[in-house]
N, C-alpha and C. Protein backbone atom coordinates (compact mmCIF):
# COMPACT_ATOMS: atom_id res chain seq x y z
N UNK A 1 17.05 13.89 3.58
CA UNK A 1 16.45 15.11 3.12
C UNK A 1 15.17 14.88 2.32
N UNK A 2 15.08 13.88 1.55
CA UNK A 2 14.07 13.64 0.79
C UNK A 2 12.60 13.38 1.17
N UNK A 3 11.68 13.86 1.05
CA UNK A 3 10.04 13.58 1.52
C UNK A 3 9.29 13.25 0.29
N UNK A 4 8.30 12.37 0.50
CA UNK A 4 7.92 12.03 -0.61
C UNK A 4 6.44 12.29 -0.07
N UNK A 5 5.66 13.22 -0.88
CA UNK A 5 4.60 13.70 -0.74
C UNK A 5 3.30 12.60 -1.66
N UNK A 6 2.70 11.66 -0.93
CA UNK A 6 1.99 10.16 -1.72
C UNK A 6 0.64 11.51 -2.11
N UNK A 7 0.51 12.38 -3.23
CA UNK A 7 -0.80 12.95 -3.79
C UNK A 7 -1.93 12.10 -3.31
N UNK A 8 -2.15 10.47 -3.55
CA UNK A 8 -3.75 10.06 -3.56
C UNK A 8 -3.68 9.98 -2.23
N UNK A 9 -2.92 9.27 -1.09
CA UNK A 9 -2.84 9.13 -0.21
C UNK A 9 -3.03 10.08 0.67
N UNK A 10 -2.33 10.99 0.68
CA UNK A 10 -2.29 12.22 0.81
C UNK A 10 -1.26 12.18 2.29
N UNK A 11 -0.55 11.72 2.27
CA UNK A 11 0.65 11.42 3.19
C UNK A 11 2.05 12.03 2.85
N UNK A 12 2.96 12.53 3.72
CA UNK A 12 4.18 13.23 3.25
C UNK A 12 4.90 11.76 3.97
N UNK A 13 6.00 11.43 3.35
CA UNK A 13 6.75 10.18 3.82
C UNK A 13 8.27 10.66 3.71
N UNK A 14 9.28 10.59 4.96
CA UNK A 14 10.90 10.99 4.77
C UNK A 14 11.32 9.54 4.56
N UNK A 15 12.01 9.46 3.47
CA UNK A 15 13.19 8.69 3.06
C UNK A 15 14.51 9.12 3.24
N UNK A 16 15.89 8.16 2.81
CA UNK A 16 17.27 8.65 2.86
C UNK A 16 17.20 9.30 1.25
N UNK A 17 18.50 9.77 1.26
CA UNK A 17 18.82 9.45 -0.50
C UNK A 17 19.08 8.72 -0.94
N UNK A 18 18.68 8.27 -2.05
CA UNK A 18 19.26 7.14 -2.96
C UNK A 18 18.33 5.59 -2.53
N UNK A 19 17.27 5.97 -1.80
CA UNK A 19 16.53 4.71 -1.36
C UNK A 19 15.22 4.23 -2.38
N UNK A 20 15.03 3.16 -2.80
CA UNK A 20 14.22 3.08 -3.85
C UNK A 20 12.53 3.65 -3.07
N UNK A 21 12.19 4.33 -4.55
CA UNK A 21 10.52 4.41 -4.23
C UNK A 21 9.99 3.03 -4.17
N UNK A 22 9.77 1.78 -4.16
CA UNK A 22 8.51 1.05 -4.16
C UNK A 22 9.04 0.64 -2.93
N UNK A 23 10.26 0.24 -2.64
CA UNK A 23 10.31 0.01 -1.24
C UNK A 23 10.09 1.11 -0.05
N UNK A 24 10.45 2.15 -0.36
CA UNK A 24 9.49 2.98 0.61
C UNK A 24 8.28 2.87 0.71
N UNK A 25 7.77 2.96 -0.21
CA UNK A 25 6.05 2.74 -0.65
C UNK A 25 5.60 1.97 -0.01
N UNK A 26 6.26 1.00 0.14
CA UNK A 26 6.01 -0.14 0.51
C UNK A 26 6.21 -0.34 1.92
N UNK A 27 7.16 -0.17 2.57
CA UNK A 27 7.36 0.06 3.84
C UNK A 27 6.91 0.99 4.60
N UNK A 28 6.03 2.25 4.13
CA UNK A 28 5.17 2.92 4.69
C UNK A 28 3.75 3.14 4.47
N UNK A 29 3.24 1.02 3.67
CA UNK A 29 1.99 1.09 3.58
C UNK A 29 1.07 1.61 2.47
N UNK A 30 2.13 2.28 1.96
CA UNK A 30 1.39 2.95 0.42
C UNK A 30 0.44 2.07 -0.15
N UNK A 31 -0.45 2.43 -0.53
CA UNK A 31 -0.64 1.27 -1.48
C UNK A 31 -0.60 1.83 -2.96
N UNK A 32 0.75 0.78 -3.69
CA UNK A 32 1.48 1.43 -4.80
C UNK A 32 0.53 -0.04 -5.97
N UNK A 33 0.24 -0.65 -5.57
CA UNK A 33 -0.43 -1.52 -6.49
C UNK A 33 -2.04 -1.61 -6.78
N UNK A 34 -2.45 -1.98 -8.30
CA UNK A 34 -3.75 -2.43 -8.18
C UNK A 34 -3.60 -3.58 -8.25
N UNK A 35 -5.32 -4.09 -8.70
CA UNK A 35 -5.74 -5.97 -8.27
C UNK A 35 -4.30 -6.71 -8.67
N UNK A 36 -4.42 -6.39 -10.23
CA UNK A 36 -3.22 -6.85 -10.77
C UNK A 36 -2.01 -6.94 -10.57
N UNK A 37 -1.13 -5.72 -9.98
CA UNK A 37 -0.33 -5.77 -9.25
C UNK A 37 0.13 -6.49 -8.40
N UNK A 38 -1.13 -6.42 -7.06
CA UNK A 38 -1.18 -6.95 -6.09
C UNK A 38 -1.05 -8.40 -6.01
N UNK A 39 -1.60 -8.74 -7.19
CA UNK A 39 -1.93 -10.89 -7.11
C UNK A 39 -0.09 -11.22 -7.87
N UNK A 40 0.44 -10.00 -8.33
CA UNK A 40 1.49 -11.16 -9.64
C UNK A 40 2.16 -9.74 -9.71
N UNK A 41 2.94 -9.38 -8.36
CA UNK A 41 3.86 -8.27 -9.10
C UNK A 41 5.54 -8.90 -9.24
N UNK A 42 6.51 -8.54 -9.47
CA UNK A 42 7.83 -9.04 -9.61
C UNK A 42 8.98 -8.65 -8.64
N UNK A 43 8.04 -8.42 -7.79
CA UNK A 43 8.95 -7.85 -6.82
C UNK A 43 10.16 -7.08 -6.87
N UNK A 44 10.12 -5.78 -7.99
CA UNK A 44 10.52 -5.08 -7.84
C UNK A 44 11.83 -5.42 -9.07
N UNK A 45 12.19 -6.42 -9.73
CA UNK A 45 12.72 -6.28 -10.85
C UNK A 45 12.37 -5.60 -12.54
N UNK A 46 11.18 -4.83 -12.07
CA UNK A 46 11.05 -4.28 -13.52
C UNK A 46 10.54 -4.62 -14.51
N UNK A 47 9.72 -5.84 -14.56
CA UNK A 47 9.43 -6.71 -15.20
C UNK A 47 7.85 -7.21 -15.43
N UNK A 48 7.30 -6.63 -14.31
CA UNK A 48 6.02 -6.65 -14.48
C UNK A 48 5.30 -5.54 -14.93
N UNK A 49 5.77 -4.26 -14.61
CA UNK A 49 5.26 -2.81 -15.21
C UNK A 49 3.75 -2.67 -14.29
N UNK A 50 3.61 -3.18 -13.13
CA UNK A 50 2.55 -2.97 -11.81
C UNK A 50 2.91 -1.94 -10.99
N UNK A 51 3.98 -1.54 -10.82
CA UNK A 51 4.49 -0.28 -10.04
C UNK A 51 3.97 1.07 -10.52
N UNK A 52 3.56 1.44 -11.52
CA UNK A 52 3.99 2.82 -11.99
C UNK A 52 3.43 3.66 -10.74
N UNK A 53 3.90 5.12 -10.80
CA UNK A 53 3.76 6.32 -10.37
C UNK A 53 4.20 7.22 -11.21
N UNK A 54 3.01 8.46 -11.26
CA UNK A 54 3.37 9.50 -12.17
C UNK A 54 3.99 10.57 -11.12
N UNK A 55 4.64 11.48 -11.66
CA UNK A 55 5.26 12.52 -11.18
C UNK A 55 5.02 13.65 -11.97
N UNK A 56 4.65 15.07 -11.06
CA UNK A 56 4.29 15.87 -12.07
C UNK A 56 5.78 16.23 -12.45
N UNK A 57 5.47 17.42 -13.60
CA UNK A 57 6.46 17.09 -14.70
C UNK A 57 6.93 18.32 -14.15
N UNK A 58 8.77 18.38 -14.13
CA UNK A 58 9.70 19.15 -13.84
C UNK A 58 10.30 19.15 -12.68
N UNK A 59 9.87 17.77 -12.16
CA UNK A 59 10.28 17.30 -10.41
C UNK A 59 11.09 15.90 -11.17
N UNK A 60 10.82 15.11 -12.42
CA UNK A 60 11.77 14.05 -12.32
C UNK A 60 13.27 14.58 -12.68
N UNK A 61 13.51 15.18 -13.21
CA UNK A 61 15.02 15.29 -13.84
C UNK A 61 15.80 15.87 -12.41
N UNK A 62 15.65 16.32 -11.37
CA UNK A 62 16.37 16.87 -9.99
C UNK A 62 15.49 15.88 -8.83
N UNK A 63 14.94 15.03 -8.92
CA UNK A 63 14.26 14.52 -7.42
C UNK A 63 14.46 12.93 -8.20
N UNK A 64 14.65 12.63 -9.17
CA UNK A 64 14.86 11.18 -9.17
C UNK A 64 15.98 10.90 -9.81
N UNK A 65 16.30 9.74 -10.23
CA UNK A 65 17.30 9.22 -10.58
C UNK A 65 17.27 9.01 -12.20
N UNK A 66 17.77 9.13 -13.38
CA UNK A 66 17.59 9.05 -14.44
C UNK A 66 16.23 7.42 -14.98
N UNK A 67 15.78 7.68 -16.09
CA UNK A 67 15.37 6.84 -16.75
C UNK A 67 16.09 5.67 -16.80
N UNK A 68 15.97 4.66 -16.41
CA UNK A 68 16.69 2.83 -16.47
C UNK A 68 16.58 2.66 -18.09
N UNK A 69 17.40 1.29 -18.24
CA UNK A 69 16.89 0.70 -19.81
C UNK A 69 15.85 0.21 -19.85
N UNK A 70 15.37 -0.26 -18.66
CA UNK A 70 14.39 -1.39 -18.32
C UNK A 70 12.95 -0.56 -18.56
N UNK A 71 12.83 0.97 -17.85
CA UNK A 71 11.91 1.33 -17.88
C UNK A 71 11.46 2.51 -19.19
N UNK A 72 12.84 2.51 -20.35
CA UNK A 72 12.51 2.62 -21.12
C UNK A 72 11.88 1.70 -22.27
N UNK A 73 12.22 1.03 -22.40
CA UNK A 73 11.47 -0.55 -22.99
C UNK A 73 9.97 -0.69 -22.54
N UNK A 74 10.07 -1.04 -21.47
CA UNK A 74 9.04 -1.01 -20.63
C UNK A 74 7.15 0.14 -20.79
N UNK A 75 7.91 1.12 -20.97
CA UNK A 75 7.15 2.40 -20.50
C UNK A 75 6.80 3.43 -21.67
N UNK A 76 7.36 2.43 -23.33
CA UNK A 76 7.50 3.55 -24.44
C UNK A 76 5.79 3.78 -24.83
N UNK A 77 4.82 3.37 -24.20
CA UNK A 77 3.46 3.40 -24.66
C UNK A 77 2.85 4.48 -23.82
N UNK A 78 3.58 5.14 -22.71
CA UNK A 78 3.19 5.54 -21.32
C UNK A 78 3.35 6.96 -20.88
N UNK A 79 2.86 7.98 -20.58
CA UNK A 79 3.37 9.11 -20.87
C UNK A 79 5.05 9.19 -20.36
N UNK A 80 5.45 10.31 -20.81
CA UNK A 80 7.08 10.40 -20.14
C UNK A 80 6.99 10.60 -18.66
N UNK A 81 5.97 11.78 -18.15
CA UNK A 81 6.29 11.31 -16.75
C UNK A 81 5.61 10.37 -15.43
N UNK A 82 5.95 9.36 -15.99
CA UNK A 82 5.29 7.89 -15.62
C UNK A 82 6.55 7.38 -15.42
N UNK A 83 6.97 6.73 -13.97
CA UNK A 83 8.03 6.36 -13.96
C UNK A 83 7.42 4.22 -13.28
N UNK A 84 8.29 3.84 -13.49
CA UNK A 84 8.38 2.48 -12.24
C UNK A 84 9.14 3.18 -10.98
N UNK A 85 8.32 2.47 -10.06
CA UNK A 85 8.79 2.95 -8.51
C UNK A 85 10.02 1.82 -8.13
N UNK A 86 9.53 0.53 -8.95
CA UNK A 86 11.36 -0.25 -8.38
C UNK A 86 12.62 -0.24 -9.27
N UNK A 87 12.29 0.99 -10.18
CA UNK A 87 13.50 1.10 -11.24
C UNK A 87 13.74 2.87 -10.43
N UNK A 88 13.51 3.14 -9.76
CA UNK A 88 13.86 4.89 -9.32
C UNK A 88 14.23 5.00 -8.20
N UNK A 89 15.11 5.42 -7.85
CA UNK A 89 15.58 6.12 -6.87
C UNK A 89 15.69 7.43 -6.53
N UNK A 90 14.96 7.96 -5.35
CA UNK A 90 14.62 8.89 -4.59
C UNK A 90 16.04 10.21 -3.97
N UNK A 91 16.17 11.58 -4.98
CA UNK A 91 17.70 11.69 -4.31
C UNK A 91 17.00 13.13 -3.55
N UNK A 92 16.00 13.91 -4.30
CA UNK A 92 15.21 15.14 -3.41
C UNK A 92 13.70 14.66 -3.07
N UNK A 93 13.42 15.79 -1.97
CA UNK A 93 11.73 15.81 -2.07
C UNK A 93 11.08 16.26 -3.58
N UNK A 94 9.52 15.58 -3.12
CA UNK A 94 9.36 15.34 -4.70
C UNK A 94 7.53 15.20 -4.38
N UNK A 95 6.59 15.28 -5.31
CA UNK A 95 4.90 14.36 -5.10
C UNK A 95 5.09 13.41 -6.11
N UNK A 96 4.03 12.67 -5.51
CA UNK A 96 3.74 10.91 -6.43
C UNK A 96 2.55 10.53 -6.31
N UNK A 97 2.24 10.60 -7.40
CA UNK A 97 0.33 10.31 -7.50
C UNK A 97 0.65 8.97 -8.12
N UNK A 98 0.67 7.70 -6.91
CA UNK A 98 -0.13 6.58 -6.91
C UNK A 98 -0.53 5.88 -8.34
N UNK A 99 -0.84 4.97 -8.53
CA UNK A 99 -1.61 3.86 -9.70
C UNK A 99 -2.53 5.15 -10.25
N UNK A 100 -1.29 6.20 -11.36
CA UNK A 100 -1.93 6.74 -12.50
C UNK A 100 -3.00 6.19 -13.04
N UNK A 101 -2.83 5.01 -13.60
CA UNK A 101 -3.84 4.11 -14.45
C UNK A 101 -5.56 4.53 -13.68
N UNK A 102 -5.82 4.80 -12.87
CA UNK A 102 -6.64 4.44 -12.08
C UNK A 102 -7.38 6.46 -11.97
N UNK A 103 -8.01 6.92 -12.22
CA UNK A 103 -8.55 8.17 -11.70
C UNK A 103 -8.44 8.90 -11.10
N UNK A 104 -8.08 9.95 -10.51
CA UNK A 104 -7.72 10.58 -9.48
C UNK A 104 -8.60 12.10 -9.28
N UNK A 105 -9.58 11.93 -8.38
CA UNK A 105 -11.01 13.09 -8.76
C UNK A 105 -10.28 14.50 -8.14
N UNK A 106 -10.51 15.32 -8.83
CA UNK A 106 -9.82 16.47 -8.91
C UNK A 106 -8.51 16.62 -8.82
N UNK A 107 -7.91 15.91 -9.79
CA UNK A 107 -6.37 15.98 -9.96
C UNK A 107 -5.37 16.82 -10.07
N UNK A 108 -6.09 17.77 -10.89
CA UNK A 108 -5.35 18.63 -11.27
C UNK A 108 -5.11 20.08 -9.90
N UNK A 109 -6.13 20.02 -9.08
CA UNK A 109 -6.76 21.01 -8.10
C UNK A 109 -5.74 20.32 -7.18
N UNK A 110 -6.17 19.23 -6.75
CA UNK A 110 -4.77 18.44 -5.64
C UNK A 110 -3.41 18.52 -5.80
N UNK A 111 -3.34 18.50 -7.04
CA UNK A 111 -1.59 18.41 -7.77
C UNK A 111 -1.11 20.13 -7.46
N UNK A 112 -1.84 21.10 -7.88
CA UNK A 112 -1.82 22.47 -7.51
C UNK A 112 -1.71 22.51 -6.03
N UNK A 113 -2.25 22.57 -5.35
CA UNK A 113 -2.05 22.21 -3.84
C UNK A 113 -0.84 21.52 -3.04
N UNK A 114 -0.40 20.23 -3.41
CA UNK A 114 0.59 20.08 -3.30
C UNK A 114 1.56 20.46 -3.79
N UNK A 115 1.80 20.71 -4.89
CA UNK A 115 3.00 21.15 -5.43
C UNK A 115 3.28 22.70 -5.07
N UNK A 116 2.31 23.66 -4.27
CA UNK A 116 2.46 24.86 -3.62
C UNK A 116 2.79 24.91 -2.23
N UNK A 117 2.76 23.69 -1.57
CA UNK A 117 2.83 23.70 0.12
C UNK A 117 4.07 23.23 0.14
N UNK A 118 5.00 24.01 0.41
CA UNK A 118 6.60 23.15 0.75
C UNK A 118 6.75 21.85 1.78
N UNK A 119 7.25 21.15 0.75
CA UNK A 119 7.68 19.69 1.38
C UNK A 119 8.57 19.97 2.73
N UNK A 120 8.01 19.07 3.88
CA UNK A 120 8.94 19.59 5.00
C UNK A 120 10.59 18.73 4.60
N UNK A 121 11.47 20.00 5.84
CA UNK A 121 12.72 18.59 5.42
C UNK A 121 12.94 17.33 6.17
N UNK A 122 13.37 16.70 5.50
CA UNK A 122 13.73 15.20 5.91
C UNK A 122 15.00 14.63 6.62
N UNK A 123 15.40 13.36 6.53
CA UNK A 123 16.87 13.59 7.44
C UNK A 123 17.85 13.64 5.76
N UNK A 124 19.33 13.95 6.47
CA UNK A 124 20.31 14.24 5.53
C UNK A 124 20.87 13.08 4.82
N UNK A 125 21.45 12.62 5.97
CA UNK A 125 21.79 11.23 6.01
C UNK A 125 21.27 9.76 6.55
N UNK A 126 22.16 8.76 6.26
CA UNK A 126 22.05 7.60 6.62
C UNK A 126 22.21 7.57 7.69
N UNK A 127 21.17 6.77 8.87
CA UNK A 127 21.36 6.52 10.24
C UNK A 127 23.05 5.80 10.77
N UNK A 128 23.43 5.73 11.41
CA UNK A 128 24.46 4.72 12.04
C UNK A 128 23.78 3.82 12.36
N UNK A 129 24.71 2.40 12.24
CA UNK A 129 24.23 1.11 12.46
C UNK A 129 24.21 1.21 14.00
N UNK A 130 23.93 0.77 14.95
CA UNK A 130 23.41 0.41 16.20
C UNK A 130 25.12 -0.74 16.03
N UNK A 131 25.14 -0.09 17.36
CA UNK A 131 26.88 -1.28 17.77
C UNK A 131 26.39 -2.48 18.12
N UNK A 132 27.02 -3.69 17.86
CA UNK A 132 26.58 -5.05 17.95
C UNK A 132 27.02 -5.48 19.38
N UNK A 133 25.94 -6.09 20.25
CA UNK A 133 26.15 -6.36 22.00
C UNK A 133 27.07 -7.11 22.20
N UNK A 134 27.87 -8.11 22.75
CA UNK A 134 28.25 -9.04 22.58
C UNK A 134 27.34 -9.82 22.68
N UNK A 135 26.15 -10.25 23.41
CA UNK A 135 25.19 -11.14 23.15
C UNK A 135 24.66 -11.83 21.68
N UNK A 136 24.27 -10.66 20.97
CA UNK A 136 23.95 -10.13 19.89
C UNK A 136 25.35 -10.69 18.56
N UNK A 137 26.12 -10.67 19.05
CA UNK A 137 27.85 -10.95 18.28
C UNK A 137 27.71 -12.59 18.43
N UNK A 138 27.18 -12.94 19.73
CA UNK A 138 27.60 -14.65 19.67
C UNK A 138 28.91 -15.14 20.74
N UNK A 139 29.04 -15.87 20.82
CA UNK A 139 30.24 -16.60 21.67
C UNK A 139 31.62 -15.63 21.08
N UNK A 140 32.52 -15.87 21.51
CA UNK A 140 34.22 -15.47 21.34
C UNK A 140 34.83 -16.96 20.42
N UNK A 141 34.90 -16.97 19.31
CA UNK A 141 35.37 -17.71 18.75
C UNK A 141 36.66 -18.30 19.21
N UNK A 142 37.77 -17.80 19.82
CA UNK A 142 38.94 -17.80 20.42
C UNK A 142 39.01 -17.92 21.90
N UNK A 143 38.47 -19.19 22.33
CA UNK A 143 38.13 -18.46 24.53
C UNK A 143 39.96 -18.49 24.53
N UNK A 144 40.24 -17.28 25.88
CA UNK A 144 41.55 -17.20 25.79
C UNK A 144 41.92 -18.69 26.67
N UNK A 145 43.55 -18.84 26.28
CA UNK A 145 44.21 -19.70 27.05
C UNK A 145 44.11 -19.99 28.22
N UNK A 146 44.33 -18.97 28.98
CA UNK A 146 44.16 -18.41 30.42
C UNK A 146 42.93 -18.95 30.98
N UNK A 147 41.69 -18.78 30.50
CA UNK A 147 40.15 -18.95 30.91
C UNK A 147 40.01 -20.65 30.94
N UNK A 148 40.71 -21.05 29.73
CA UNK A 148 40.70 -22.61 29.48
C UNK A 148 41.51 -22.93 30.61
N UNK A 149 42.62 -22.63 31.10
CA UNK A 149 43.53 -23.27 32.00
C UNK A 149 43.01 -23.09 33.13
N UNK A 150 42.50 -21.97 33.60
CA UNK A 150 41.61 -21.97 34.93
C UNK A 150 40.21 -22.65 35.05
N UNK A 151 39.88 -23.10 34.07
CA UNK A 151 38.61 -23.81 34.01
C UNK A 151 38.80 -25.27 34.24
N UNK A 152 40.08 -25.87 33.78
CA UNK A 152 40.57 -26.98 33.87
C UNK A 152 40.87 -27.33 35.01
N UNK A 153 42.17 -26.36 35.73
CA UNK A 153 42.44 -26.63 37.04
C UNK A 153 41.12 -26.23 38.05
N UNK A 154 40.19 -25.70 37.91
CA UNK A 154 39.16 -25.89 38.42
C UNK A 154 38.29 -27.23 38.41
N UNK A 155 37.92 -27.60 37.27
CA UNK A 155 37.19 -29.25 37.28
C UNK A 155 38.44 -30.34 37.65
N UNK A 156 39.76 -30.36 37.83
CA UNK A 156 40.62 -31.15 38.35
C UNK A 156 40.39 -30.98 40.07
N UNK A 157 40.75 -30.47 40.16
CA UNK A 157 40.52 -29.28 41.86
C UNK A 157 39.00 -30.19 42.27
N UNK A 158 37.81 -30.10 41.53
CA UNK A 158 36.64 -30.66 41.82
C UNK A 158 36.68 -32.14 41.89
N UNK A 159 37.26 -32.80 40.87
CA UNK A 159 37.59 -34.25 40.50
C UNK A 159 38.42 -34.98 41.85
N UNK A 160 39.13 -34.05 42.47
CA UNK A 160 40.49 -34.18 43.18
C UNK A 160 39.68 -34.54 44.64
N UNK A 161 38.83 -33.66 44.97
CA UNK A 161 38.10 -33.33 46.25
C UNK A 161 36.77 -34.28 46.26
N UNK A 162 36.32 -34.95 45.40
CA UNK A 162 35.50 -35.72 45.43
C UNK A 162 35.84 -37.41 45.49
N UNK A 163 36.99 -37.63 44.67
CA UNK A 163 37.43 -39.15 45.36
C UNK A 163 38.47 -39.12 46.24
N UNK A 164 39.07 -37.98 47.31
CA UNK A 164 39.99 -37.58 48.39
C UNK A 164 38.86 -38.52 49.43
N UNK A 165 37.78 -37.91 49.11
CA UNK A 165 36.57 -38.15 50.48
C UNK A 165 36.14 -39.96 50.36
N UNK A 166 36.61 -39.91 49.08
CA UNK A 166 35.94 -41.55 49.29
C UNK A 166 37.27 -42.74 49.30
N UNK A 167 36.70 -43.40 50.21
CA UNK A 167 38.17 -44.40 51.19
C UNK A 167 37.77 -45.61 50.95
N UNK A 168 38.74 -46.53 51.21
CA UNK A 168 38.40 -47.69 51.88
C UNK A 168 38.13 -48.09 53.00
């Protein structure tokens, strides 16, 4: 159900629920980092504070997942709605304006705009896993009895018919 509307980007993106923002972000190309970020981020443990995304205000408390410890520590210098994208999880549609830190020319006019055009919907749920081939599974750990015993009396049968033919 969830769409995540990227403000700078200006891209609407469907996620599941409960799937982290930087890995979406990330998997649909966002670009959620600056220089800094980009050369030395932490891959997503919280720890570098290179992720942020702001959210306008009255979309985090129903479209994300509560405040972490991590990103309270983290984030007490920062406005409140400034979240980390690898400490949040995504549960409604929602907008995300990108590396706050950084300018955003007519922000406030864009943010109005988006936040008036309804987010389309997204899927509900989690896909089903795709059934595993047997190819895909690997050999039969167990070949049956049966297969072994006919395979045997087969290479005997072969063994049998090849020095029958040879005489003195």
């Amino acid at each position: 159900m969830p769409v995540i509307r990227f403000l700078r980007e200006e891209r609407d993106v469907e996620c599941y629920p409960g799937e982290n923002l930087r890995e979406v972000a990330l998997r649909e190309g966002v670009q959620l980092y600056g220089l800094k970020g980009a050369l030395g981020n932490c891959g997503g443990c919280g720890q570098c504070i290179t992720c942020f995304v702001e959210v306008p205000e009255g979309q985090a408390t129903q479209a994300l997942t509560g405040r972490t410890p991590v990103e309270d520590q983290k984030l007490k210098r920062r406005p409140g709605n400034w979240r980390l994208a690898c400490q949040t999880l995504v549960q409604q549609s929602l907008v995300v304006i990108t590396r706050p830190q950084v300018g955003l020319a007519d922000k406030d006019r864009r943010q109005a705009a988006a936040m008036a055009s309804p987010l389309p919907p997204g899927p509900t749920t989690w896909p089903e896993p795709p059934a595993a081939s047997q190819e895909e599974a690997g050999p039969d750990p167990k070949p049956d009895a049966v297969d072994v015993a006919a395979a045997d009396a087969a290479d005997l049968g072969a063994d049998r018919g090849a020095t029958a033919g040879e005489g003195p």
